[in-house]
C-alpha atoms as a PDB file:
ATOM      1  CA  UNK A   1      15.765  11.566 -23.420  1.00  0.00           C
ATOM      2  CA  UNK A   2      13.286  13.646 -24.933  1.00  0.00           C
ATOM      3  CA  UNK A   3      11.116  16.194 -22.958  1.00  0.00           C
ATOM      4  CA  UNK A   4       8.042  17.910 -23.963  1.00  0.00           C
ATOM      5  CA  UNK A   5       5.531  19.978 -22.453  1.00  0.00           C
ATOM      6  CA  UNK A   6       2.057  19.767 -23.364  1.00  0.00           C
ATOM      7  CA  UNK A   7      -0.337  22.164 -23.771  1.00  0.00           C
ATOM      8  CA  UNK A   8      -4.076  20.816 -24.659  1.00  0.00           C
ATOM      9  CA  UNK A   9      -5.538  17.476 -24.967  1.00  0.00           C
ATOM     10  CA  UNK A  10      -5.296  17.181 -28.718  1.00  0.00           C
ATOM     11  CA  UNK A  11      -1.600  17.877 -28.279  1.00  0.00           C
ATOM     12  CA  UNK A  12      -1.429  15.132 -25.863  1.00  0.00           C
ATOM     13  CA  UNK A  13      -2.952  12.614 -27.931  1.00  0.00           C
ATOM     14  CA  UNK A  14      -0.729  13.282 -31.006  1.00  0.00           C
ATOM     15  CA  UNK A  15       1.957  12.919 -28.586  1.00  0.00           C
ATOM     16  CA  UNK A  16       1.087   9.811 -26.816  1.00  0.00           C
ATOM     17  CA  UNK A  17      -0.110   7.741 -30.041  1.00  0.00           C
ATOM     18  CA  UNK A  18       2.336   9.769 -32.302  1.00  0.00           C
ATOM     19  CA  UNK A  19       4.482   7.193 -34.627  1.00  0.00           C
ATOM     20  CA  UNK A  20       2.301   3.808 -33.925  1.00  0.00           C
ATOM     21  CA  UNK A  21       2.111   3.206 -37.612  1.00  0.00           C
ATOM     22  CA  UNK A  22       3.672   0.144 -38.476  1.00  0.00           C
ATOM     23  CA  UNK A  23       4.611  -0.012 -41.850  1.00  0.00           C
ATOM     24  CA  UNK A  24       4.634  -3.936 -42.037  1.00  0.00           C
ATOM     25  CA  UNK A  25       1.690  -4.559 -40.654  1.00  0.00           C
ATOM     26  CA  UNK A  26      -0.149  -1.835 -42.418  1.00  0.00           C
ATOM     27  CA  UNK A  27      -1.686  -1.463 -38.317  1.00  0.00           C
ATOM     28  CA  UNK A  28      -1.654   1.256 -36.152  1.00  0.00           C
ATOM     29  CA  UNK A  29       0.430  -0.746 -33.613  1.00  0.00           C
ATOM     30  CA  UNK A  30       2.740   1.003 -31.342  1.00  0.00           C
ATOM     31  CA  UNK A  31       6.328   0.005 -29.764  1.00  0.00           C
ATOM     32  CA  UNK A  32       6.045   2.220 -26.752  1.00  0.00           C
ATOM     33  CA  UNK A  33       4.858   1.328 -23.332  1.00  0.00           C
ATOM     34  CA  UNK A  34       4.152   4.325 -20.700  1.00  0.00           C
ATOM     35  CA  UNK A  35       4.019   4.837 -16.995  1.00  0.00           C
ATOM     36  CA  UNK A  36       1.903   8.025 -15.265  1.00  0.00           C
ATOM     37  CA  UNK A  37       3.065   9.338 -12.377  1.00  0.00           C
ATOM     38  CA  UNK A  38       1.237  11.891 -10.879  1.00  0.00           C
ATOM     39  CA  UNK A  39       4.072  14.138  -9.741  1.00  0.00           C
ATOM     40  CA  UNK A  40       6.323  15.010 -12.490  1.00  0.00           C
ATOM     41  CA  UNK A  41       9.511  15.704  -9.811  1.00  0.00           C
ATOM     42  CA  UNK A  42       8.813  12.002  -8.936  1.00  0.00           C
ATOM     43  CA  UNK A  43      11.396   9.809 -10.020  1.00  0.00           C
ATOM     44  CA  UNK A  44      11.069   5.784 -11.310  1.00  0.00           C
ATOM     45  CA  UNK A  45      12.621   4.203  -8.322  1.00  0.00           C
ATOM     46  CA  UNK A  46      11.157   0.763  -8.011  1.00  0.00           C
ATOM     47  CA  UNK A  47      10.356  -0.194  -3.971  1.00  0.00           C
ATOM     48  CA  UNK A  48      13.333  -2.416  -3.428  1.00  0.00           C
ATOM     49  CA  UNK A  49      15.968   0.499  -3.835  1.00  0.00           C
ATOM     50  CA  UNK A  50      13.921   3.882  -3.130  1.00  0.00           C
ATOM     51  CA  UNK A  51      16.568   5.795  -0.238  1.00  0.00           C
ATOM     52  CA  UNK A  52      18.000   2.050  -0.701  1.00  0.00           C
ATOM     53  CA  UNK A  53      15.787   1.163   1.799  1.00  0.00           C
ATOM     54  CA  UNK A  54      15.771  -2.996   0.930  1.00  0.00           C
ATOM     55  CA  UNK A  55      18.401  -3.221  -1.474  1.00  0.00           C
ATOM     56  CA  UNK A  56      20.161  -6.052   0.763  1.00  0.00           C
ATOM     57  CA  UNK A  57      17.241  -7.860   1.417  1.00  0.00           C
ATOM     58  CA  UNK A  58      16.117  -8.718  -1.749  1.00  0.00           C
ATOM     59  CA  UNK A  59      16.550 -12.300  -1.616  1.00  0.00           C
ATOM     60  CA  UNK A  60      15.399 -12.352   2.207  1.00  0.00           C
ATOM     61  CA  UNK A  61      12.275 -10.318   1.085  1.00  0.00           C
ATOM     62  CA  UNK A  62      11.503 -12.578  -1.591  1.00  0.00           C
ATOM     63  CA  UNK A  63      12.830 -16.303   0.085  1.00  0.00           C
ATOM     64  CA  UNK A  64      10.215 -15.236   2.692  1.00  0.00           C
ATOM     65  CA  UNK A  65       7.840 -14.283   0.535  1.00  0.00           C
ATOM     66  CA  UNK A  66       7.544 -17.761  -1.600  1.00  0.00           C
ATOM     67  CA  UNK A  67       7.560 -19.329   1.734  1.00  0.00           C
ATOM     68  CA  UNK A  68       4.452 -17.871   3.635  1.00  0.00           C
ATOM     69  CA  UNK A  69       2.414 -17.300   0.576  1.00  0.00           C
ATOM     70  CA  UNK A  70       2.556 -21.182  -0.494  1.00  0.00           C
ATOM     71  CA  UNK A  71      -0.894 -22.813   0.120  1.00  0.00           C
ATOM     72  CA  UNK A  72      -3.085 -19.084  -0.920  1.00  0.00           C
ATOM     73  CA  UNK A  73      -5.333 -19.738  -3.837  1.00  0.00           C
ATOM     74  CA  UNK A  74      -3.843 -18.885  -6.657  1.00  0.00           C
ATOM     75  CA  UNK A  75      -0.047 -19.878  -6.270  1.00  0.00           C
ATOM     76  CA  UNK A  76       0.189 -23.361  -6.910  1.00  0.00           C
ATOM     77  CA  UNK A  77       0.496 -22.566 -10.777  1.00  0.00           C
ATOM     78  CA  UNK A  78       3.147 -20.226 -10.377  1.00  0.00           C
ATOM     79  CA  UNK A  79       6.924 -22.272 -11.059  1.00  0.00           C
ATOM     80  CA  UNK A  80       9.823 -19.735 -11.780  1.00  0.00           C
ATOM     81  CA  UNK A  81      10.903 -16.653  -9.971  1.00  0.00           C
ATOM     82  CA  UNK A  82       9.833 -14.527 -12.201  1.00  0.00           C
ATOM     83  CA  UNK A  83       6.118 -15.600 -11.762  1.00  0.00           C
ATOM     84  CA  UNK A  84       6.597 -14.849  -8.059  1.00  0.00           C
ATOM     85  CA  UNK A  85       8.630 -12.023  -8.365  1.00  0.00           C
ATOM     86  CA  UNK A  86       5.358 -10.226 -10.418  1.00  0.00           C
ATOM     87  CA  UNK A  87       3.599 -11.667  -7.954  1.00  0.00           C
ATOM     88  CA  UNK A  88       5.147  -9.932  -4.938  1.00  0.00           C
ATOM     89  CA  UNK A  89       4.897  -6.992  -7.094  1.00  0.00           C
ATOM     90  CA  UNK A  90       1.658  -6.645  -7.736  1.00  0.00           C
ATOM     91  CA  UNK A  91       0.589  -7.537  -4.167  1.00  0.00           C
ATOM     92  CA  UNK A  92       2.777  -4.327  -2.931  1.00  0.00           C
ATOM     93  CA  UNK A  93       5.647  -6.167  -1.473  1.00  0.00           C
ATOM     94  CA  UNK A  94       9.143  -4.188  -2.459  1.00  0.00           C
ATOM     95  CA  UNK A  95      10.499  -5.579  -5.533  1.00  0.00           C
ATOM     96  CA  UNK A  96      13.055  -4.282  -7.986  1.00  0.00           C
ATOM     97  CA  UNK A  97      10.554  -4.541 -10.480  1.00  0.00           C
ATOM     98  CA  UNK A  98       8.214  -1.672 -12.239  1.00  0.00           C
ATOM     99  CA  UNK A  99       5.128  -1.097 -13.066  1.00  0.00           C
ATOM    100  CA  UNK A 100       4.323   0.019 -16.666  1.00  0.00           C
ATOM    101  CA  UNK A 101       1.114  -0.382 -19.329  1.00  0.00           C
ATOM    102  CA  UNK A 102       0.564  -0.900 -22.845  1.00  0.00           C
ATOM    103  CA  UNK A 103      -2.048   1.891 -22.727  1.00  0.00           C
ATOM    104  CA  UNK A 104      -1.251   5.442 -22.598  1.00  0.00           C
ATOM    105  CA  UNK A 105      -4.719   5.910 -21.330  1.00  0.00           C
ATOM    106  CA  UNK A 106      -4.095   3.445 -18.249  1.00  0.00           C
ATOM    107  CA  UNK A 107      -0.670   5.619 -17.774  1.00  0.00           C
ATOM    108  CA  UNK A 108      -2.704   8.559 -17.526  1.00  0.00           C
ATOM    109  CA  UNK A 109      -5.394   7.061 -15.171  1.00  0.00           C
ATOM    110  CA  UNK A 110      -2.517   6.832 -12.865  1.00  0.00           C
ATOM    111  CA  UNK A 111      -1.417  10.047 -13.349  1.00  0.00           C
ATOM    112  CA  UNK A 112      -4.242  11.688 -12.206  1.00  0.00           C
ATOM    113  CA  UNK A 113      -6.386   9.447  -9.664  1.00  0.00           C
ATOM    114  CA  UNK A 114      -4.403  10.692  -6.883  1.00  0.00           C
ATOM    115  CA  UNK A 115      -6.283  14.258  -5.450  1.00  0.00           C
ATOM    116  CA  UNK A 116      -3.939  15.136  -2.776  1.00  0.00           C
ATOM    117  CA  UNK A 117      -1.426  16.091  -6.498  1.00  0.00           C
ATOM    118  CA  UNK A 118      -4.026  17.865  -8.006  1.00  0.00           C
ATOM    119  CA  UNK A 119      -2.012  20.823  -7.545  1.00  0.00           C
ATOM    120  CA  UNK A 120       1.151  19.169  -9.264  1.00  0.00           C
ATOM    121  CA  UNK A 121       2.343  18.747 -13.060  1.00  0.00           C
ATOM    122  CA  UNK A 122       2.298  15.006 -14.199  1.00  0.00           C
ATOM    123  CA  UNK A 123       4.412  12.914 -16.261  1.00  0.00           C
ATOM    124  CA  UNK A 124       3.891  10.255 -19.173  1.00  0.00           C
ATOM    125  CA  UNK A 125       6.875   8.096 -19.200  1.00  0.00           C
ATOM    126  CA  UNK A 126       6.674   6.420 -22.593  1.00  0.00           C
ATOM    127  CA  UNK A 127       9.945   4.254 -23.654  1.00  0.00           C
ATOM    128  CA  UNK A 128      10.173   2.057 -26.995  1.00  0.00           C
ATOM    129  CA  UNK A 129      10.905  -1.222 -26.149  1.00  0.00           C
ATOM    130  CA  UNK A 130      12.376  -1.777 -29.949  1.00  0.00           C
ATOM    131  CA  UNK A 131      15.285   0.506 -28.896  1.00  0.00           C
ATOM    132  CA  UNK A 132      15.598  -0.979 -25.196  1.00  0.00           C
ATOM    133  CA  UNK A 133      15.623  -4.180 -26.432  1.00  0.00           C
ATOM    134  CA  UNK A 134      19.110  -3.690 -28.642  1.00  0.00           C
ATOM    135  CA  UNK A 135      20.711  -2.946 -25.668  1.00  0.00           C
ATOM    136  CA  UNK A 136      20.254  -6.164 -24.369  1.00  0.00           C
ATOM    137  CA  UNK A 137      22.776  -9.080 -23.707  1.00  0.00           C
ATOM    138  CA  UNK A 138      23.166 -11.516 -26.836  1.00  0.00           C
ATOM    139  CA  UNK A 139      21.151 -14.851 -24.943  1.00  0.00           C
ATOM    140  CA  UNK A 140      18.299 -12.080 -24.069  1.00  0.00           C
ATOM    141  CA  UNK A 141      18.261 -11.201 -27.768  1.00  0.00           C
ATOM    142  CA  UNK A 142      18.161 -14.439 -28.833  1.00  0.00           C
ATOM    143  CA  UNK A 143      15.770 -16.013 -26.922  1.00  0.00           C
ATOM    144  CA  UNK A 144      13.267 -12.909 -28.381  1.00  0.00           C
ATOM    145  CA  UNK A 145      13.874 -13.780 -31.774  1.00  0.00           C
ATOM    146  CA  UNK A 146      13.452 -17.685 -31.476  1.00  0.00           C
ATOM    147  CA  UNK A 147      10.226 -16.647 -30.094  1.00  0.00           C
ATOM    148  CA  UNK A 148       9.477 -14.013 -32.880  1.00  0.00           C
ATOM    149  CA  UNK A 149       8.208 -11.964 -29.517  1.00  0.00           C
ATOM    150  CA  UNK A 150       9.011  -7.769 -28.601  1.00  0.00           C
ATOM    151  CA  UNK A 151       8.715  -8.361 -25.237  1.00  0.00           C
ATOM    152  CA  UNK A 152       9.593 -11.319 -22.654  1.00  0.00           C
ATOM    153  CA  UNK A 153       6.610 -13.726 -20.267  1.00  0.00           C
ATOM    154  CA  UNK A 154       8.225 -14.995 -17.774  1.00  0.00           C
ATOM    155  CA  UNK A 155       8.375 -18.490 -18.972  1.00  0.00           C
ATOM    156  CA  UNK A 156      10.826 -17.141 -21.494  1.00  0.00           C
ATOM    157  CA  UNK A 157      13.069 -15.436 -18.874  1.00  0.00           C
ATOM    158  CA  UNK A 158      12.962 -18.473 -16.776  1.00  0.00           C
ATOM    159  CA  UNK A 159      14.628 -19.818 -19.857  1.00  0.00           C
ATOM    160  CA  UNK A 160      17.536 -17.974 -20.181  1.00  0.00           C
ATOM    161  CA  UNK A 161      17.496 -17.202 -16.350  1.00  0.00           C
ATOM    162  CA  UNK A 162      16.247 -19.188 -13.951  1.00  0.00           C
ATOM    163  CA  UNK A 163      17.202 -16.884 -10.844  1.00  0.00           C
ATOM    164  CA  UNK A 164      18.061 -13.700 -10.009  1.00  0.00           C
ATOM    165  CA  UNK A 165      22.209 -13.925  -9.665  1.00  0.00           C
ATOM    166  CA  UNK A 166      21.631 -15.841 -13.201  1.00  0.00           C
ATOM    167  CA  UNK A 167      19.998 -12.866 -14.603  1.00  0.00           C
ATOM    168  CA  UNK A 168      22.664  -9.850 -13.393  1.00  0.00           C
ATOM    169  CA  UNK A 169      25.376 -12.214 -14.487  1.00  0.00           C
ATOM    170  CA  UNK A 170      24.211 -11.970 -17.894  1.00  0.00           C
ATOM    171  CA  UNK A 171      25.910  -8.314 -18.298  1.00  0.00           C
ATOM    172  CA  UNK A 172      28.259  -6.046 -17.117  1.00  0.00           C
ATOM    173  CA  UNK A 173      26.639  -3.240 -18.421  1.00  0.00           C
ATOM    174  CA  UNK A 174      22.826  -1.674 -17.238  1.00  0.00           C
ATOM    175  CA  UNK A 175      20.283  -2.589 -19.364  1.00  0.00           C
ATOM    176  CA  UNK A 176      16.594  -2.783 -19.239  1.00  0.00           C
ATOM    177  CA  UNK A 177      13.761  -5.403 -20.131  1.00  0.00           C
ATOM    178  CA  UNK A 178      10.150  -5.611 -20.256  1.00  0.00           C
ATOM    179  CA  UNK A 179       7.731  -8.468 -19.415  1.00  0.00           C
ATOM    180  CA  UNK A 180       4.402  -9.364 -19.365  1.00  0.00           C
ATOM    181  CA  UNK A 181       3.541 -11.424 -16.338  1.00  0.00           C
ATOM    182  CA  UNK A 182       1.257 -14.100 -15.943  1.00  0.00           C
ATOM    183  CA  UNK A 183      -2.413 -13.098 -16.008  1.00  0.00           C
ATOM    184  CA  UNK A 184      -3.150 -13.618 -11.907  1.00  0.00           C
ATOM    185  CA  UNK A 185      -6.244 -12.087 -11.821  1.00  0.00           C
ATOM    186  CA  UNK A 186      -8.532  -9.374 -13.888  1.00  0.00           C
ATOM    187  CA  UNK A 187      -6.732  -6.481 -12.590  1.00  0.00           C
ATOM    188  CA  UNK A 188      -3.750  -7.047 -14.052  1.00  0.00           C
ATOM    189  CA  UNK A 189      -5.472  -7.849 -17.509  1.00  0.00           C
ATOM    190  CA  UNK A 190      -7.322  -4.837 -17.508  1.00  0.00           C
ATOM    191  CA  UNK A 191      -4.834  -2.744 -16.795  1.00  0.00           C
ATOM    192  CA  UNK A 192      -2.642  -3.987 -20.032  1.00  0.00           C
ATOM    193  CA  UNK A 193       0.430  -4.849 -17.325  1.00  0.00           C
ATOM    194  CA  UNK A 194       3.618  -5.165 -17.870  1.00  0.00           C
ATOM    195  CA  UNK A 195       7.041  -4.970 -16.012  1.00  0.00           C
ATOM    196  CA  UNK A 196      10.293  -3.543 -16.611  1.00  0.00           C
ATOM    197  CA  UNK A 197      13.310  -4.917 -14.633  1.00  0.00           C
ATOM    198  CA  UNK A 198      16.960  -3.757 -14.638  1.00  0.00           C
ATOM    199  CA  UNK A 199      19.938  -6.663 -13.979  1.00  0.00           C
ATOM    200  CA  UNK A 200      20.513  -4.744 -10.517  1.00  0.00           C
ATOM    201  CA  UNK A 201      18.627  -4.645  -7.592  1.00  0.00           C
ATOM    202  CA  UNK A 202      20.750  -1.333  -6.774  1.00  0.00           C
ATOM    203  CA  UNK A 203      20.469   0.348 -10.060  1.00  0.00           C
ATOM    204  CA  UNK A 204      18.218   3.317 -10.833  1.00  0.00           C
ATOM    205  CA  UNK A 205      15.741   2.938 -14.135  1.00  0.00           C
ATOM    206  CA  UNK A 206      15.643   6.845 -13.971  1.00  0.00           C
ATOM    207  CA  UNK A 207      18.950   7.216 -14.488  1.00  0.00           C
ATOM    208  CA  UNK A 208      19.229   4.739 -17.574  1.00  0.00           C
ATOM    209  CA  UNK A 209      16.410   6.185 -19.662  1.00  0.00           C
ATOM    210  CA  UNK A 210      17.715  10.186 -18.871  1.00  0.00           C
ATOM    211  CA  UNK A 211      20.822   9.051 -20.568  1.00  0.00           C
ATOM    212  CA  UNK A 212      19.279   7.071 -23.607  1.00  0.00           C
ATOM    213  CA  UNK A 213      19.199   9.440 -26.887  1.00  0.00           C
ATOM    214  CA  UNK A 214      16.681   7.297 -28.581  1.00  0.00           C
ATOM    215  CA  UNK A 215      13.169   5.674 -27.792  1.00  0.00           C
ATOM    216  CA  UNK A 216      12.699   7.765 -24.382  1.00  0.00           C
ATOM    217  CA  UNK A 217      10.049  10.591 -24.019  1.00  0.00           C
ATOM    218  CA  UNK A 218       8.689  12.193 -21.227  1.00  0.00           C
ATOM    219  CA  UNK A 219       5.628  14.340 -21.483  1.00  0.00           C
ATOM    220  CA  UNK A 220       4.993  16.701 -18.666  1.00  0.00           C
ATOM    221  CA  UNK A 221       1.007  17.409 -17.992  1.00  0.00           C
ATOM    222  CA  UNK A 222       0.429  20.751 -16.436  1.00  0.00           C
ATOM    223  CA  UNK A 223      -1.731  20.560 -13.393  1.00  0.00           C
ATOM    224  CA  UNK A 224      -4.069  22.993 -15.044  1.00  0.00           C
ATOM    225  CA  UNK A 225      -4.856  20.273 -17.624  1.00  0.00           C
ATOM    226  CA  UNK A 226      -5.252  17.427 -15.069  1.00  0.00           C
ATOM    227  CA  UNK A 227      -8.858  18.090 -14.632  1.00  0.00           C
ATOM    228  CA  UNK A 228      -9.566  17.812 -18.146  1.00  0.00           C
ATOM    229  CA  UNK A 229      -7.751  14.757 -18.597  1.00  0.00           C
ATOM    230  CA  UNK A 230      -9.095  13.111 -15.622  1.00  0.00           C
ATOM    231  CA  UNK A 231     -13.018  13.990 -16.595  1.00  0.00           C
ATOM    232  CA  UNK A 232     -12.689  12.951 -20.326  1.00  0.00           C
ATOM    233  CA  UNK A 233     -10.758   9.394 -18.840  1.00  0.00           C
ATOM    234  CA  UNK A 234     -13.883   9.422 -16.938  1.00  0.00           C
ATOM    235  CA  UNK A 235     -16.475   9.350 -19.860  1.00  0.00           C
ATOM    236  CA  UNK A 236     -13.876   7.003 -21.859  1.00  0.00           C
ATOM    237  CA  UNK A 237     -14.897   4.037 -18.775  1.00  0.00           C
ATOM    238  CA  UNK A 238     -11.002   4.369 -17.708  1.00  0.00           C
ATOM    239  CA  UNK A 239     -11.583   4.333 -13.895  1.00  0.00           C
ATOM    240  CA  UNK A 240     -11.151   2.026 -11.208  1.00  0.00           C
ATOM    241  CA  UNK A 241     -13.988   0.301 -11.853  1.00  0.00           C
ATOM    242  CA  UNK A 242     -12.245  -1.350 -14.731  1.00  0.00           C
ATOM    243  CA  UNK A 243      -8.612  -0.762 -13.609  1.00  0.00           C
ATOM    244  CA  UNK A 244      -9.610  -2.667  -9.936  1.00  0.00           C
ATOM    245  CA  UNK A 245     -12.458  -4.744 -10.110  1.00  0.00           C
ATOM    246  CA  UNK A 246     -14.520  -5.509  -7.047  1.00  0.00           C
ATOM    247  CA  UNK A 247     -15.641  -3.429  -4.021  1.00  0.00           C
ATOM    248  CA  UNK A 248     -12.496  -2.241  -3.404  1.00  0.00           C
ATOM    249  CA  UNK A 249     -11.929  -0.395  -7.026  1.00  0.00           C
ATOM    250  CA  UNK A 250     -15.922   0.599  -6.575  1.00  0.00           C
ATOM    251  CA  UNK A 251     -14.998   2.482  -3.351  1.00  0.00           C
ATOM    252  CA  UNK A 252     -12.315   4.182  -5.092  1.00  0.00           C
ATOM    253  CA  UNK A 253     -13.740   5.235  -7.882  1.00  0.00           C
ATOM    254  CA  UNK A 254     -16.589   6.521  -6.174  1.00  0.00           C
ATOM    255  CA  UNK A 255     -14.599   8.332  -3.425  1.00  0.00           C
ATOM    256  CA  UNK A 256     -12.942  10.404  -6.473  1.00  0.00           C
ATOM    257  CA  UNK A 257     -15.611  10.719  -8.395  1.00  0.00           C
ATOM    258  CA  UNK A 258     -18.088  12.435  -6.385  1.00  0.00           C
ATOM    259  CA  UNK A 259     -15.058  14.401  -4.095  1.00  0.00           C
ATOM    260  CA  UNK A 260     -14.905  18.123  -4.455  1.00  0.00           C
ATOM    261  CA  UNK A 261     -13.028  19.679  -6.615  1.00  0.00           C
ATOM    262  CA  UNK A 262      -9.992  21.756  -4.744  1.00  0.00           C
ATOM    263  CA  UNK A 263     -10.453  25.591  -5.141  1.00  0.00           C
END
């Protein structure tokens, strides 16, 4: 894995949409996808195994999940696990999966929204799929190029696995894929979504990309440049306004926006 500190904002942004030309497209069109994390000591532990709290419940956890959430507006569309497994996710229920964006400028939303690390270096996790993707078992691989597709939906992983055992069965060694989930409502939309999941409820994503030599950088954002960032995201219309539509993302952005800055 690659590391590099940044210095400025131009820096950043030859970093973060460095290498998007694709040559047969003649488009800038990137393979990377990032994740911001507003502490740069924070690690990419998805809920279900941070401390290993829930690790052996995931199939409770999610069994009883599908259960009382039949019947709320919204699910009746949803058939594999993998539609209710982004589901879970993205209504804060602990889940082995992760969340991660096709925009570095959503990744950096995320990592600096949060005041109370003001005071704390960030981090721009940005992986190549392209590379990830090789390392994947042969039906995985497959089923991508029938499709002609970089990434998975879930109505192609429900394909080649239509559970969970299914799905870590499919390799003995760790790998790592990303998929786009269904769109379940605006937020997910506008935040370009997307999840990565490892074939392990037990196994650590941060652990896997620090040993990949190819496709992996992390960018570490001095907290002296957070401000910076966070006021020119500001003027670009990347708040939670957008990101969280409704009252709720209102109230949030508003709460940030007009809070003091720390001294």
């Amino acid at each position: 894995m690659l590391e590099q500190h940044v210095t400025s904002w131009l820096e950043l942004q030859d970093l973060l949409f460095g290498g998007s030309w694709n040559e047969p497209l003649g488009r800038f069109r990137t393979s990377f996808v990032f994740r911001g994390v507003p502490d740069a000591s924070l690690d990419l532990s998805a809920a279900l195994n941070r401390q290993g709290a829930f690790v052996r419940h995931e199939r409770d956890l999610l069994r009883a999940f599908r259960k009382y959430a039949r019947g709320v507006p919204g699910t009746a569309q949803l058939s594999s696990v993998w539609d209710w497994l982004a589901l879970a996710q993205h209504h804060g229920m602990p889940t082995r999966l992760l969340d991660w964006t096709f925009s570095p400028y959503v990744a950096l939303h995320f990592m600096t929204e949060r005041q109370e690390f003001a005071g704390k270096d960030g981090a721009i996790w940005c992986v190549d799929y392209h590379q990830t993707n090789q390392q994947l078992p042969r039906p995985l691989r497959e089923q991508l190029r029938t499709e002609g597709a970089d990434v998975f939906t879930a109505e192609m992983l429900a394909t080649v696995a239509g559970d969970l055992l299914t799905f870590d069965g499919l390799a003995e060694h760790p790998f790592v894929l990303f998929f786009e989930p269904p769109s379940l409502d605006a937020r997910i939309v506008n935040q370009f979504a997307l999840f990565s999941v490892m074939n392990g409820p037990e196994l650590s994503l941060n652990d896997f990309l620090g040993h990949q030599h190819q496709g992996v950088r992390r960018l570490i954002v001095p907290a002296s440049l957070k401000w910076e960032v966070r006021d020119k995201l500001d003027q670009a219309n990347i708040t939670e306004r957008v990101l969280f539509p409704g009252l709720d993302g209102l109230s949030r952005w508003l709460r940030r926006y007009y809070a003091p800055r720390p001294q």
